[in-house]
C-alpha atoms as a PDB file:
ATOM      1  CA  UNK A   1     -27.393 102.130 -19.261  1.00  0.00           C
ATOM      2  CA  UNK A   2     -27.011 100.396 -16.001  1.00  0.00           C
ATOM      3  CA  UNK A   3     -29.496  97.554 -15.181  1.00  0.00           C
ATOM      4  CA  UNK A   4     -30.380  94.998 -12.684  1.00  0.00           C
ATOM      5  CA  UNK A   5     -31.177  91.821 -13.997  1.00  0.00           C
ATOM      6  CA  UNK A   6     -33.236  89.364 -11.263  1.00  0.00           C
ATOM      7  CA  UNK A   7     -33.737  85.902 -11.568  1.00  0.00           C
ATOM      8  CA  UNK A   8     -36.206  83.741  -9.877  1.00  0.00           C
ATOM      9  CA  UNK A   9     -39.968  82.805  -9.316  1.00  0.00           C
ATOM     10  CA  UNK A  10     -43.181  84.224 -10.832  1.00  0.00           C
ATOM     11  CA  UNK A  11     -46.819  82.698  -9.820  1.00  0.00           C
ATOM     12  CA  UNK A  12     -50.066  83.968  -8.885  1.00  0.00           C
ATOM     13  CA  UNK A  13     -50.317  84.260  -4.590  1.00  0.00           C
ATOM     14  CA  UNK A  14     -54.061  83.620  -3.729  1.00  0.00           C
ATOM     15  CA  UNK A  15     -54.190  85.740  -0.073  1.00  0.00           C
ATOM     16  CA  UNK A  16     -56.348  84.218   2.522  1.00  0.00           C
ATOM     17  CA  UNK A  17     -59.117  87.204   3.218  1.00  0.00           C
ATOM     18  CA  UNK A  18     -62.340  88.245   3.504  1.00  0.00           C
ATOM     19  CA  UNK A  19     -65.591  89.699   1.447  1.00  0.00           C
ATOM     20  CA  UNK A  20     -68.629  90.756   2.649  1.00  0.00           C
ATOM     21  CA  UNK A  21     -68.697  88.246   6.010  1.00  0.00           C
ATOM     22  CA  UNK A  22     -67.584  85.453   4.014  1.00  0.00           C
ATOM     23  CA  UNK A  23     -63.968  83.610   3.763  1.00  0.00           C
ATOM     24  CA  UNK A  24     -62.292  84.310   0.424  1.00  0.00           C
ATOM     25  CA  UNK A  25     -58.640  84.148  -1.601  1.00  0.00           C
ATOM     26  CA  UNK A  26     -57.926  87.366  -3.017  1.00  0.00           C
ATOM     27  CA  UNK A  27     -55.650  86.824  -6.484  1.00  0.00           C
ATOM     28  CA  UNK A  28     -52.096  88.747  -6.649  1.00  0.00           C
ATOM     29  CA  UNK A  29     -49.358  88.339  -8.802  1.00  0.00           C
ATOM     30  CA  UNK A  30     -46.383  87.378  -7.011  1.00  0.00           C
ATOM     31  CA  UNK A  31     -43.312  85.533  -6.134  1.00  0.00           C
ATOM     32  CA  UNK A  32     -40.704  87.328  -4.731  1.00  0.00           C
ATOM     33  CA  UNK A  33     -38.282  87.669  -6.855  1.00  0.00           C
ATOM     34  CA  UNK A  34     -40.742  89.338  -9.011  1.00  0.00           C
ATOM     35  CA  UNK A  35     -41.872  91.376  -6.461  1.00  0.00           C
ATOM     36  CA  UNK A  36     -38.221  92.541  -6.588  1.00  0.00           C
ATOM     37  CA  UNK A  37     -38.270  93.443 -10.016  1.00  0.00           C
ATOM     38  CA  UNK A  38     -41.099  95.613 -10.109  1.00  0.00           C
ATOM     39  CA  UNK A  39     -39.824  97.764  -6.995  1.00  0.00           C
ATOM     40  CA  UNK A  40     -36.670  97.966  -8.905  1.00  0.00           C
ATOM     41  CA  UNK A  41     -39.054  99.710 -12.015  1.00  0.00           C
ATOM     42  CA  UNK A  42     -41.243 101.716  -9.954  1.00  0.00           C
ATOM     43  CA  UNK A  43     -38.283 103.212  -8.063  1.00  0.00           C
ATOM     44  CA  UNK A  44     -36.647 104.091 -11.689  1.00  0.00           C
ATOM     45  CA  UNK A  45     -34.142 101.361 -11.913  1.00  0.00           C
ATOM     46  CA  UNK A  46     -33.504  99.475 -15.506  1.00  0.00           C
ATOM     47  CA  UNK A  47     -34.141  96.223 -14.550  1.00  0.00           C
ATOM     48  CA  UNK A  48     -34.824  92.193 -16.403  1.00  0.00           C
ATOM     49  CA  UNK A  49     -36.864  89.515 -15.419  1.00  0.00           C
ATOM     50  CA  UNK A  50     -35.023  86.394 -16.223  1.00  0.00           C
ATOM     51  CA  UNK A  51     -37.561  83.423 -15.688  1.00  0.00           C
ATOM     52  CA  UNK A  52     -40.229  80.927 -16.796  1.00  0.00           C
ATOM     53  CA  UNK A  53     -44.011  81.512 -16.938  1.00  0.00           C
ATOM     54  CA  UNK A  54     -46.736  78.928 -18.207  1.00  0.00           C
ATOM     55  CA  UNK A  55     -48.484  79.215 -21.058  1.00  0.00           C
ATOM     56  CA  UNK A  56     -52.293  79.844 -19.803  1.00  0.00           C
ATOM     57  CA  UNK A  57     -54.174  83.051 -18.977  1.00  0.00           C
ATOM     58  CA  UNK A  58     -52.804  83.642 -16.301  1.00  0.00           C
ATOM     59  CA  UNK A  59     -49.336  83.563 -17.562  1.00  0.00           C
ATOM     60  CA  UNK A  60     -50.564  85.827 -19.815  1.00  0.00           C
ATOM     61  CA  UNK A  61     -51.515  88.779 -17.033  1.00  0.00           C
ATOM     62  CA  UNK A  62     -48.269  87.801 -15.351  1.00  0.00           C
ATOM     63  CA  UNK A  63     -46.573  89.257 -18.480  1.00  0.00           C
ATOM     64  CA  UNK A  64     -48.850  92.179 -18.991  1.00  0.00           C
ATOM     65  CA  UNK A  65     -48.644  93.618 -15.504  1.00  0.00           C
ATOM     66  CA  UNK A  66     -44.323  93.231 -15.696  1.00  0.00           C
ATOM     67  CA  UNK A  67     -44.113  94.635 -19.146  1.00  0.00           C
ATOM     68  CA  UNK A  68     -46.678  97.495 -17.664  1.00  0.00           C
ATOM     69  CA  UNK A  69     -44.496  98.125 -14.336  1.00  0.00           C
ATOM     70  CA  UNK A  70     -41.792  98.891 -17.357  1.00  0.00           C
ATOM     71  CA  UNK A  71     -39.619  95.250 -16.213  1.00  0.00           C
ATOM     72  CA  UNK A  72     -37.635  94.041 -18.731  1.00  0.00           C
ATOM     73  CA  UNK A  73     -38.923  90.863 -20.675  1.00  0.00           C
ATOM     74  CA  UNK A  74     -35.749  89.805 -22.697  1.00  0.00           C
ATOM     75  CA  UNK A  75     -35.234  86.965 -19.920  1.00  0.00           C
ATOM     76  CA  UNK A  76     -38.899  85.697 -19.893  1.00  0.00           C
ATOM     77  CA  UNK A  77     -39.107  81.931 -21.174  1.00  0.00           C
ATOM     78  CA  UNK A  78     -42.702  80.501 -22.103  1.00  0.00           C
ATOM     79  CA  UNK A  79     -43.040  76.972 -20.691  1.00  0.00           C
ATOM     80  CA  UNK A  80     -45.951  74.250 -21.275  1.00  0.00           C
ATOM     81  CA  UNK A  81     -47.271  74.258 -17.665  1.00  0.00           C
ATOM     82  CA  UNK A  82     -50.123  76.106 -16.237  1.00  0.00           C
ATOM     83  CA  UNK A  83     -48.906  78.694 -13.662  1.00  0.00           C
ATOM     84  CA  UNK A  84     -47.822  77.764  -9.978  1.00  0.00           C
ATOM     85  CA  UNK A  85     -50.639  79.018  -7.415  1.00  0.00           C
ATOM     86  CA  UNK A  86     -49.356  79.771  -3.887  1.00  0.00           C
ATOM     87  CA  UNK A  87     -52.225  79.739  -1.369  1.00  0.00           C
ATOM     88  CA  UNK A  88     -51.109  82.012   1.688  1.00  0.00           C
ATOM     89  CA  UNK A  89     -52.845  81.968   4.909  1.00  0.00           C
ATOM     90  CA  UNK A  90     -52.129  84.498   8.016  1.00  0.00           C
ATOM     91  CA  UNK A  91     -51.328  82.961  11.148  1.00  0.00           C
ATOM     92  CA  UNK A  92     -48.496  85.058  13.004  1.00  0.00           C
ATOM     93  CA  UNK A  93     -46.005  87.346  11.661  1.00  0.00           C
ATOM     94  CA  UNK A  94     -45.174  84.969   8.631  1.00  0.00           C
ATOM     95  CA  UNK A  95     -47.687  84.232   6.186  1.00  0.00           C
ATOM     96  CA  UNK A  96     -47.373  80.300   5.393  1.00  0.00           C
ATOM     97  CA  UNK A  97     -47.636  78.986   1.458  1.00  0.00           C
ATOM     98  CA  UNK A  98     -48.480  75.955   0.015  1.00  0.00           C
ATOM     99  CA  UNK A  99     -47.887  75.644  -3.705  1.00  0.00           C
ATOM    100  CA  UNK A 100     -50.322  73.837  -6.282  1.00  0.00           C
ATOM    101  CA  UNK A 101     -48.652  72.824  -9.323  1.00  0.00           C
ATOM    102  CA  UNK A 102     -47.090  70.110 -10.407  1.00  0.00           C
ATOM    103  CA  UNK A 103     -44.157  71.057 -12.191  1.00  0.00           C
ATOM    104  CA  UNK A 104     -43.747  73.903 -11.194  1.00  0.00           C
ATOM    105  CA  UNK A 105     -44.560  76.921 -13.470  1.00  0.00           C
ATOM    106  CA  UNK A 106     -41.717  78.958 -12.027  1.00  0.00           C
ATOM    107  CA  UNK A 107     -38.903  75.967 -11.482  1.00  0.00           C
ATOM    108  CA  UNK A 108     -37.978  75.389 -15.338  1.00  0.00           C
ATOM    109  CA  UNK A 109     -35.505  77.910 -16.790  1.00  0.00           C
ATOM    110  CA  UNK A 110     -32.574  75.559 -18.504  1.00  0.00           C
ATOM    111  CA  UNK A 111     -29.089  77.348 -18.527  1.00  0.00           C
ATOM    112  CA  UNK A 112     -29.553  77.006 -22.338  1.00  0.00           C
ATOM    113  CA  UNK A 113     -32.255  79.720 -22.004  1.00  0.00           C
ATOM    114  CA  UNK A 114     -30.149  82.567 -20.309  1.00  0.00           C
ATOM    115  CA  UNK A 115     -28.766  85.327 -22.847  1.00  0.00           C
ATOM    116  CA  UNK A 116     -25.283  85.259 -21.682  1.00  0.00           C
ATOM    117  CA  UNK A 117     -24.212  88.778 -22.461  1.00  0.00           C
ATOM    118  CA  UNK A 118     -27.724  90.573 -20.721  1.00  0.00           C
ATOM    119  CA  UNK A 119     -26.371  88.642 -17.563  1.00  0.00           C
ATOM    120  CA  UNK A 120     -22.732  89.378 -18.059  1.00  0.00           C
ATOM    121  CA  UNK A 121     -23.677  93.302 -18.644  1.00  0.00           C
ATOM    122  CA  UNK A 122     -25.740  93.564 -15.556  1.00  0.00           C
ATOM    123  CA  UNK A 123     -24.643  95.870 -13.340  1.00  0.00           C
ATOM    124  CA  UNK A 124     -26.673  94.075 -10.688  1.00  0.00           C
ATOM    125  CA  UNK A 125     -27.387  90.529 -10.306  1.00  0.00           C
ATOM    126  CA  UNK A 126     -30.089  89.287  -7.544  1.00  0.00           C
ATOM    127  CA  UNK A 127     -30.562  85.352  -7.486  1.00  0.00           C
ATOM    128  CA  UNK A 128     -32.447  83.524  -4.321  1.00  0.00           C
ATOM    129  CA  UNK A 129     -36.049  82.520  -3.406  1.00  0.00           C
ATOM    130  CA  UNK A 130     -37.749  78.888  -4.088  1.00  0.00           C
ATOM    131  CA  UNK A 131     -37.015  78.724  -7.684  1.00  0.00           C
ATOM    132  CA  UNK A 132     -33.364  77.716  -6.242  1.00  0.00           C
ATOM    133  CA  UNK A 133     -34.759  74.158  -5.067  1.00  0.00           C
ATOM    134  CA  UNK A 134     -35.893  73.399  -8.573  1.00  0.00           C
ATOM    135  CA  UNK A 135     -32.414  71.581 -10.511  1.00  0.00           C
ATOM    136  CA  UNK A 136     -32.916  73.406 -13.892  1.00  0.00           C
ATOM    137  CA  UNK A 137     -33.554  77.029 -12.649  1.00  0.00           C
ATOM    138  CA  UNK A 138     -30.934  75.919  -9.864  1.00  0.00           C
ATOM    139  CA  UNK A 139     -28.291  75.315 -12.715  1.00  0.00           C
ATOM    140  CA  UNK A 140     -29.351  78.309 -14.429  1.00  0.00           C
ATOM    141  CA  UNK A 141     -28.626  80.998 -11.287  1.00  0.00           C
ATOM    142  CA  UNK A 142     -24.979  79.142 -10.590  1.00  0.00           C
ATOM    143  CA  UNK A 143     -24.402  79.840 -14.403  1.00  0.00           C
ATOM    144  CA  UNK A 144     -25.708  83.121 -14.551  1.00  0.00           C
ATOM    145  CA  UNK A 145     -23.971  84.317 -11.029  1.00  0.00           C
ATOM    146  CA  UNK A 146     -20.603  82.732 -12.405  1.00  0.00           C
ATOM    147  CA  UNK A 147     -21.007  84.970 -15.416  1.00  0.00           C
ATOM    148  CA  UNK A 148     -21.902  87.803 -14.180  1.00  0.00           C
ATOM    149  CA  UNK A 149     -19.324  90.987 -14.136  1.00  0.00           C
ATOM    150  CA  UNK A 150     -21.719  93.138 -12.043  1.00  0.00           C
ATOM    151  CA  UNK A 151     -22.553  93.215  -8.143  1.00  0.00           C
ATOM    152  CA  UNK A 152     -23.972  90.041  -6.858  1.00  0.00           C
ATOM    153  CA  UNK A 153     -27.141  90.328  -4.325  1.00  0.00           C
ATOM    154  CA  UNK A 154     -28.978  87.224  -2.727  1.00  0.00           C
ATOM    155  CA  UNK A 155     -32.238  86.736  -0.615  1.00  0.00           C
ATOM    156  CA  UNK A 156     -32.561  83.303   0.482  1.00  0.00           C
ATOM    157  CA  UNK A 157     -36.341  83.251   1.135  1.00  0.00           C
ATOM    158  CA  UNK A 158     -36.957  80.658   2.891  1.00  0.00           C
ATOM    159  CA  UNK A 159     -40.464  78.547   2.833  1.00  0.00           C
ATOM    160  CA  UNK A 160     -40.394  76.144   5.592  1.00  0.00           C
ATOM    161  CA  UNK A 161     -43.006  74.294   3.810  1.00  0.00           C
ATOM    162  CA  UNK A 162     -40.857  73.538   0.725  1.00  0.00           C
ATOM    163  CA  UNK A 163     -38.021  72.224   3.361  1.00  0.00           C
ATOM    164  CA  UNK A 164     -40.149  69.386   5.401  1.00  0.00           C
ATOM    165  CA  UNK A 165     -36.704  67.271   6.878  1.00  0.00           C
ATOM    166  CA  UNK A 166     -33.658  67.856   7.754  1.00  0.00           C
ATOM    167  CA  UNK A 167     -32.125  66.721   4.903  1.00  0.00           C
ATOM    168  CA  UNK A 168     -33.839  68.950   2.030  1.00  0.00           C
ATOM    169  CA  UNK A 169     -33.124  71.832   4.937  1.00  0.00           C
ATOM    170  CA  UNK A 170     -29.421  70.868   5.030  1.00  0.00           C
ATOM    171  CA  UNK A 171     -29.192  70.610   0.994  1.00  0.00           C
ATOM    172  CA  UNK A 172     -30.865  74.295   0.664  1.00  0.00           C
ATOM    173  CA  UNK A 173     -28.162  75.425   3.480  1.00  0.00           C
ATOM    174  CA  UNK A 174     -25.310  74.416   0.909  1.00  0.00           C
ATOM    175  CA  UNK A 175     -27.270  76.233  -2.276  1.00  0.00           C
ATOM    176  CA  UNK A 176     -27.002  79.357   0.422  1.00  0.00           C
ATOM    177  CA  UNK A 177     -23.643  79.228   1.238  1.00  0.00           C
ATOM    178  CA  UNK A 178     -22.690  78.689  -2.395  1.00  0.00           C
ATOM    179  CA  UNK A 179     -24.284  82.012  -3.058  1.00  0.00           C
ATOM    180  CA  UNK A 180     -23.245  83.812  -0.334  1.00  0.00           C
ATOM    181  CA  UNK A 181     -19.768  83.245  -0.609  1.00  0.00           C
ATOM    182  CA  UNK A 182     -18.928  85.353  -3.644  1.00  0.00           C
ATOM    183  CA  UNK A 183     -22.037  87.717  -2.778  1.00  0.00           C
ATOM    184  CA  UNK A 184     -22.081  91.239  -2.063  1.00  0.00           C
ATOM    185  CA  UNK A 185     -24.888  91.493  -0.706  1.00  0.00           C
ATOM    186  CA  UNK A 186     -26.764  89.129   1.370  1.00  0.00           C
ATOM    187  CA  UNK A 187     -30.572  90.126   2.542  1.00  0.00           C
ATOM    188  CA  UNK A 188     -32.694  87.954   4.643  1.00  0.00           C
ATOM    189  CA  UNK A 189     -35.595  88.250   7.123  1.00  0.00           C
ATOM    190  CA  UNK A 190     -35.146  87.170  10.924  1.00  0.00           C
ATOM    191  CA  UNK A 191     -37.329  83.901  10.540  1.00  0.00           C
ATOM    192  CA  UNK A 192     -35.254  82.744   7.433  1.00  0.00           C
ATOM    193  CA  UNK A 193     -32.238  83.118   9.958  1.00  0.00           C
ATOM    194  CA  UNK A 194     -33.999  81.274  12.196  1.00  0.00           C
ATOM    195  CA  UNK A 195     -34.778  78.220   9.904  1.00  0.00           C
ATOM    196  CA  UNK A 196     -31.711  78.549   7.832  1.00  0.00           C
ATOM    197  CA  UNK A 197     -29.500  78.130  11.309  1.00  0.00           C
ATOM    198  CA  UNK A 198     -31.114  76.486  13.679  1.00  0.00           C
ATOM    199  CA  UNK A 199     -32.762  79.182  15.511  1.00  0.00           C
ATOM    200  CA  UNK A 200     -30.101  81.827  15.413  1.00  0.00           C
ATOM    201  CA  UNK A 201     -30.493  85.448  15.904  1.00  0.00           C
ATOM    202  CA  UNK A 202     -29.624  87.902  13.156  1.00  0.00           C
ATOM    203  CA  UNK A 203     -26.592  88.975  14.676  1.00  0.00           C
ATOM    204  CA  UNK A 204     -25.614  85.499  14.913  1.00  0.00           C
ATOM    205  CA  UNK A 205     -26.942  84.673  11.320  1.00  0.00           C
ATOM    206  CA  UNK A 206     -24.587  87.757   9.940  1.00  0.00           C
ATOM    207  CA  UNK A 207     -21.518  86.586  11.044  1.00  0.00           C
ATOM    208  CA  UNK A 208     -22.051  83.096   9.772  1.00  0.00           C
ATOM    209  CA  UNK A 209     -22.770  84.470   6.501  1.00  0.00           C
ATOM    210  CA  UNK A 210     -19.573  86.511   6.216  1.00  0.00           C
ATOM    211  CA  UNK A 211     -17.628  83.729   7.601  1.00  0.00           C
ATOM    212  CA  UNK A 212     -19.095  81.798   4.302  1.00  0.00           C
ATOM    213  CA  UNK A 213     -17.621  84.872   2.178  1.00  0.00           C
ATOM    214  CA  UNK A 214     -20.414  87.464   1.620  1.00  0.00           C
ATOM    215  CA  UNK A 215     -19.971  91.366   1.944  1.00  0.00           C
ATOM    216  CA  UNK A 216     -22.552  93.184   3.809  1.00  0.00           C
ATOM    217  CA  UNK A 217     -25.585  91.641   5.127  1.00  0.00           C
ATOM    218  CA  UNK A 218     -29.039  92.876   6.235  1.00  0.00           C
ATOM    219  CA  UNK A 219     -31.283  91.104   8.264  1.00  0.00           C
ATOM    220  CA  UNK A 220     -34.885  92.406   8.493  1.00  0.00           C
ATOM    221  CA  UNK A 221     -36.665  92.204  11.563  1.00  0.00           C
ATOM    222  CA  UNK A 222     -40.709  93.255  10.492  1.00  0.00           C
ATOM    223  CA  UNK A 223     -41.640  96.498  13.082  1.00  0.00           C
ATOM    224  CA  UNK A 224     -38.298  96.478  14.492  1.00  0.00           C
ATOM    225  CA  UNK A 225     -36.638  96.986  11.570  1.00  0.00           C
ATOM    226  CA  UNK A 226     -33.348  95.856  10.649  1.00  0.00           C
ATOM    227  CA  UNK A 227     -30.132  94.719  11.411  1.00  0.00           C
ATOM    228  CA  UNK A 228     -27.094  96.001   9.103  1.00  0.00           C
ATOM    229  CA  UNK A 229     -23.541  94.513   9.238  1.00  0.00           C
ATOM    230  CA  UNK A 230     -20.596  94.997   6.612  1.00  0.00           C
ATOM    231  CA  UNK A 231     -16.904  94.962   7.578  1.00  0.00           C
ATOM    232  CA  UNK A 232     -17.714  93.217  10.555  1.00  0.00           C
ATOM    233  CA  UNK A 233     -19.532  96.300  12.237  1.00  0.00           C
ATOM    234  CA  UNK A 234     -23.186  95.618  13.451  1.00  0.00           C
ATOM    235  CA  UNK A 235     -25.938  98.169  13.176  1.00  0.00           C
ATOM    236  CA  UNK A 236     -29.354  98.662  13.665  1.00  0.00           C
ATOM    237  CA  UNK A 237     -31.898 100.701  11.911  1.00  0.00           C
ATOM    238  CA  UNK A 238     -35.329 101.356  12.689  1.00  0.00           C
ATOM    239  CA  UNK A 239     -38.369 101.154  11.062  1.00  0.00           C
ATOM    240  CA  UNK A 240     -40.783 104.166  10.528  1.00  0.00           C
ATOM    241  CA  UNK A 241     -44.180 104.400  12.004  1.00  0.00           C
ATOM    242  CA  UNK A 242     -46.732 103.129   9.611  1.00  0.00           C
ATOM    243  CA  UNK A 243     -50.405 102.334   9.620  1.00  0.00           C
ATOM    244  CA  UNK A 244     -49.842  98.186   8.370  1.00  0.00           C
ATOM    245  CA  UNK A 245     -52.655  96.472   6.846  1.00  0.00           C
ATOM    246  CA  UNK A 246     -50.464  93.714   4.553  1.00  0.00           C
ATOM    247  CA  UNK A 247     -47.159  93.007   4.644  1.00  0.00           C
ATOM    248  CA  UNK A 248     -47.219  90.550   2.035  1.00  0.00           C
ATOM    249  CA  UNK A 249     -43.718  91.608  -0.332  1.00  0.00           C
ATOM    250  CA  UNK A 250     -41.978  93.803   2.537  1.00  0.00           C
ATOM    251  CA  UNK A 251     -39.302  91.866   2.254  1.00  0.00           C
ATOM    252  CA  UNK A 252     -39.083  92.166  -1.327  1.00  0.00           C
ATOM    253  CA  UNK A 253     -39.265  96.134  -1.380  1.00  0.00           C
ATOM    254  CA  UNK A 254     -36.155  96.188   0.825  1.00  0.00           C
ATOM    255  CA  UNK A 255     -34.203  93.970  -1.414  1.00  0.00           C
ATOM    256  CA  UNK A 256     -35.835  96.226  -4.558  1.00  0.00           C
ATOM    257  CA  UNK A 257     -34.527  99.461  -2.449  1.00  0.00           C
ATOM    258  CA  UNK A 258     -31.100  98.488  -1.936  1.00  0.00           C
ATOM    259  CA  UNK A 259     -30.805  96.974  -5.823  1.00  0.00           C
ATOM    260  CA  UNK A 260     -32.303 100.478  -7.000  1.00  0.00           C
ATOM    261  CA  UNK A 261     -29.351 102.373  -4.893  1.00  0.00           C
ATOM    262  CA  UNK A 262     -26.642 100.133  -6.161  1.00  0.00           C
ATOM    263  CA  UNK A 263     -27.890 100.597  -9.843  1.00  0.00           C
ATOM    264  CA  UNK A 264     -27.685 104.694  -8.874  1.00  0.00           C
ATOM    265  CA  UNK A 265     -24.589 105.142  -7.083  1.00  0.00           C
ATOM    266  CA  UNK A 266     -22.745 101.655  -6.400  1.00  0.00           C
ATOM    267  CA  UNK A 267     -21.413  99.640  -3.298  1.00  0.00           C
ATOM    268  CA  UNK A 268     -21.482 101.774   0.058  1.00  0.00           C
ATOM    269  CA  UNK A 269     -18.021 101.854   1.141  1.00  0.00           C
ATOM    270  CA  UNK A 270     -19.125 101.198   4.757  1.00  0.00           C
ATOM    271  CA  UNK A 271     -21.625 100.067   7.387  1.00  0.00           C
ATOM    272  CA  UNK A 272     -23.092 103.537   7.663  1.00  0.00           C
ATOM    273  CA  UNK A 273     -23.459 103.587   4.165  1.00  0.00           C
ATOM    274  CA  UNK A 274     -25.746 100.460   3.767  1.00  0.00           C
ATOM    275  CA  UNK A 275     -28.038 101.488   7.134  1.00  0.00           C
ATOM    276  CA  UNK A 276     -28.693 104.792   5.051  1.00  0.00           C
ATOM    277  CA  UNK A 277     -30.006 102.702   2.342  1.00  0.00           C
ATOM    278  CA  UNK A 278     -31.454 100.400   4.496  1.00  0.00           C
ATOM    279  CA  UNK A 279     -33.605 103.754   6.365  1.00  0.00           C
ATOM    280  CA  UNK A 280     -34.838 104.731   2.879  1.00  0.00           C
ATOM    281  CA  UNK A 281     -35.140 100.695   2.285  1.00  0.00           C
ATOM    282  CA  UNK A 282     -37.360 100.722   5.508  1.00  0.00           C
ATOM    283  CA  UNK A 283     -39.776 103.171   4.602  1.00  0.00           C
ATOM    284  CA  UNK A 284     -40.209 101.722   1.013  1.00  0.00           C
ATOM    285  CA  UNK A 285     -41.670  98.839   3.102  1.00  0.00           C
ATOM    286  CA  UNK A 286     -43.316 100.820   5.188  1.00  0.00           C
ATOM    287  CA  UNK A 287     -45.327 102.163   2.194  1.00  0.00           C
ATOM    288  CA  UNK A 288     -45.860  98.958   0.609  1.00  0.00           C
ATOM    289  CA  UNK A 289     -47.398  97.381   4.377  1.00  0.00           C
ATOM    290  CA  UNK A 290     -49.667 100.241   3.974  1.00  0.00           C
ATOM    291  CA  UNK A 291     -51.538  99.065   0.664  1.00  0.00           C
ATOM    292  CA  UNK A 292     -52.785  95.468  -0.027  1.00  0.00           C
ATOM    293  CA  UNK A 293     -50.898  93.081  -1.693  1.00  0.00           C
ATOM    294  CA  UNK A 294     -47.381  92.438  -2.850  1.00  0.00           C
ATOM    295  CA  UNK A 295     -46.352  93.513  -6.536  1.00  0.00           C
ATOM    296  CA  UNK A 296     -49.131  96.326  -7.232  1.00  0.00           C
ATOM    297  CA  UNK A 297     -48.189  98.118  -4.261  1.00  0.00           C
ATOM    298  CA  UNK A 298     -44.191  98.650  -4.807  1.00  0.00           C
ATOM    299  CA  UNK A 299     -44.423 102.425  -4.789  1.00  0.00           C
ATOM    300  CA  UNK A 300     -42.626 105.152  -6.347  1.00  0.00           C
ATOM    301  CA  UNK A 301     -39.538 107.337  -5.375  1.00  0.00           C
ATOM    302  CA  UNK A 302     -42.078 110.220  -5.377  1.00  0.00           C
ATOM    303  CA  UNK A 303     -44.822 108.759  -3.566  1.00  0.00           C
ATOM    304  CA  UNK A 304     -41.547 107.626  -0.558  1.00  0.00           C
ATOM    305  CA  UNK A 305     -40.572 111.284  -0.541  1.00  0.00           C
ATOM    306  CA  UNK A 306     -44.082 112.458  -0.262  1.00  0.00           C
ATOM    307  CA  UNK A 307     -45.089 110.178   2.731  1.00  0.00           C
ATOM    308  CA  UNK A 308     -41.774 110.666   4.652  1.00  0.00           C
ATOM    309  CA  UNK A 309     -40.229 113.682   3.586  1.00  0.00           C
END
């Protein structure tokens, strides 16, 4: 059987809101990578988690609610920490995190801990997100991406707030570019272009990403969609029409998408290829902005077909 395995962060997002007139932090599993893995389930794909989670209770619902969504736990590692909290506020288009916990939850898979063969097996392999600027989990993604034999996906994810000079920006540059030079595919929004190089525009961002080695990339773009080049050809692909009320783990459902078609039918062989996926990508979003919060929302082949035909 052909699976996905994805490596990465899991924490509980507390989502700045309100309740009755009053100010309040709504509680939603998260981190993106996990996000990832549970649009990879819901949309039928065979996929692993590969990460830590604490050891309190709400490690414990963490591991309920993946095991539920039907993600794969043979990658989970218990660690004695409680679990990383990221309090998200809405300000613009971006939401902006800070993270409370001190080490983090998320940051401590050892290379020791990764099952060699379940990474060398996958079909798919999707490393990226903040768990990359912790050293042990760091060590653990170069490992498991050198080991790999399957397809090789990365979403840099960038949180400004976890990059405050120039210098830890310039250091998480390099982790990028050592990804994305033996990476097939290469998904990112429009504001981690911008941060990641110096203001740049997507198309700009693209070609500086396949001058560092990696196959196709897609750049999101929120409403406006998103921007799709591979062999050097640039394309752009709308969005649908949806009625938004959260957009927190948009992102995520595109990079959970295009893993999902890669586990069912392989690389594109072309830029037309990837916008396809990217159009069905697009309206997984779509369907995800249209429900609050990140994880429980990732929808279901059938419930895409029903709301777009």
């Amino acid at each position: 059987m052909r699976y996905a395995v994805v490596l990465g962060e899991a924490l509980i997002d507390l989502l700045d809101g309100e309740c009755a007139g009053q100010p309040v932090y709504r509680q939603v599993i998260g981190g993106a990578p996990l996000n990832v893995a549970v649009g990879v389930a819901r949309l039928g794909g065979a996929v692993e988690f590969a990460g830590t989670l604490g050891d309190d209770p709400l490690a414990d619902r963490i591991r309920d609610f993946l095991r539920t969504a039907g993600v794969g736990d043979r990658a989970m590692v218990t660690v004695p920490a409680p679990t990383t909290l990221a309090v998200a506020t809405f300000t613009g288009a971006e939401p902006d995190f800070r993270f409370y916990g001190d080490p983090p939850s998320y940051g401590l898979l050892e290379p020791a801990s990764l099952d060699g063969k379940l990474v060398g097996d996958a079909a798919v392999l999707c490393c990226g997100s903040i768990a990359l600027l912790c050293e042990p989990t760091l060590a653990a993604a170069r490992q498991a991406w050198a080991g790999t034999g399957g397809l090789r996906v990365f979403d840099p994810n960038v949180r400004p707030r976890l990059l405050p000079d120039a210098a830890s920006l310039a250091a998480y540059r390099q982790v990028v570019a050592g990804f994305a030079a033996t990476a097939d595919l290469v998904k990112l929004s429009a504001a981690d272009a911008g941060v990641l190089y110096d203001g740049a525009d997507p198309v700009t961002a693209a070609a500086l990403l396949h001058d560092l080695g990696a196959g196709a990339v897609v750049v999101t773009r929120g409403a406006d969609g998103a921007l799709v080049s591979a062999g050097r050809e640039v394309l752009t692909v709308a969005a649908p029409t949806v009625a938004a009320i959260d957009a927190t783990g948009a992102g995520d459902s595109v990079m959970a998408a295009l893993i999902a078609e890669l586990l069912d039918t392989g690389l594109p062989a072309d830029a037309a290829g990837w916008a396809a996926r990217v159009g069905f990508a697009l309206q997984v979003a779509g369907l995800v902005c249209e429900s609050p919060g990140g994880a429980v929302s990732m929808p279901t082949r059938a419930a895409v077909a029903e709301r777009f035909g």
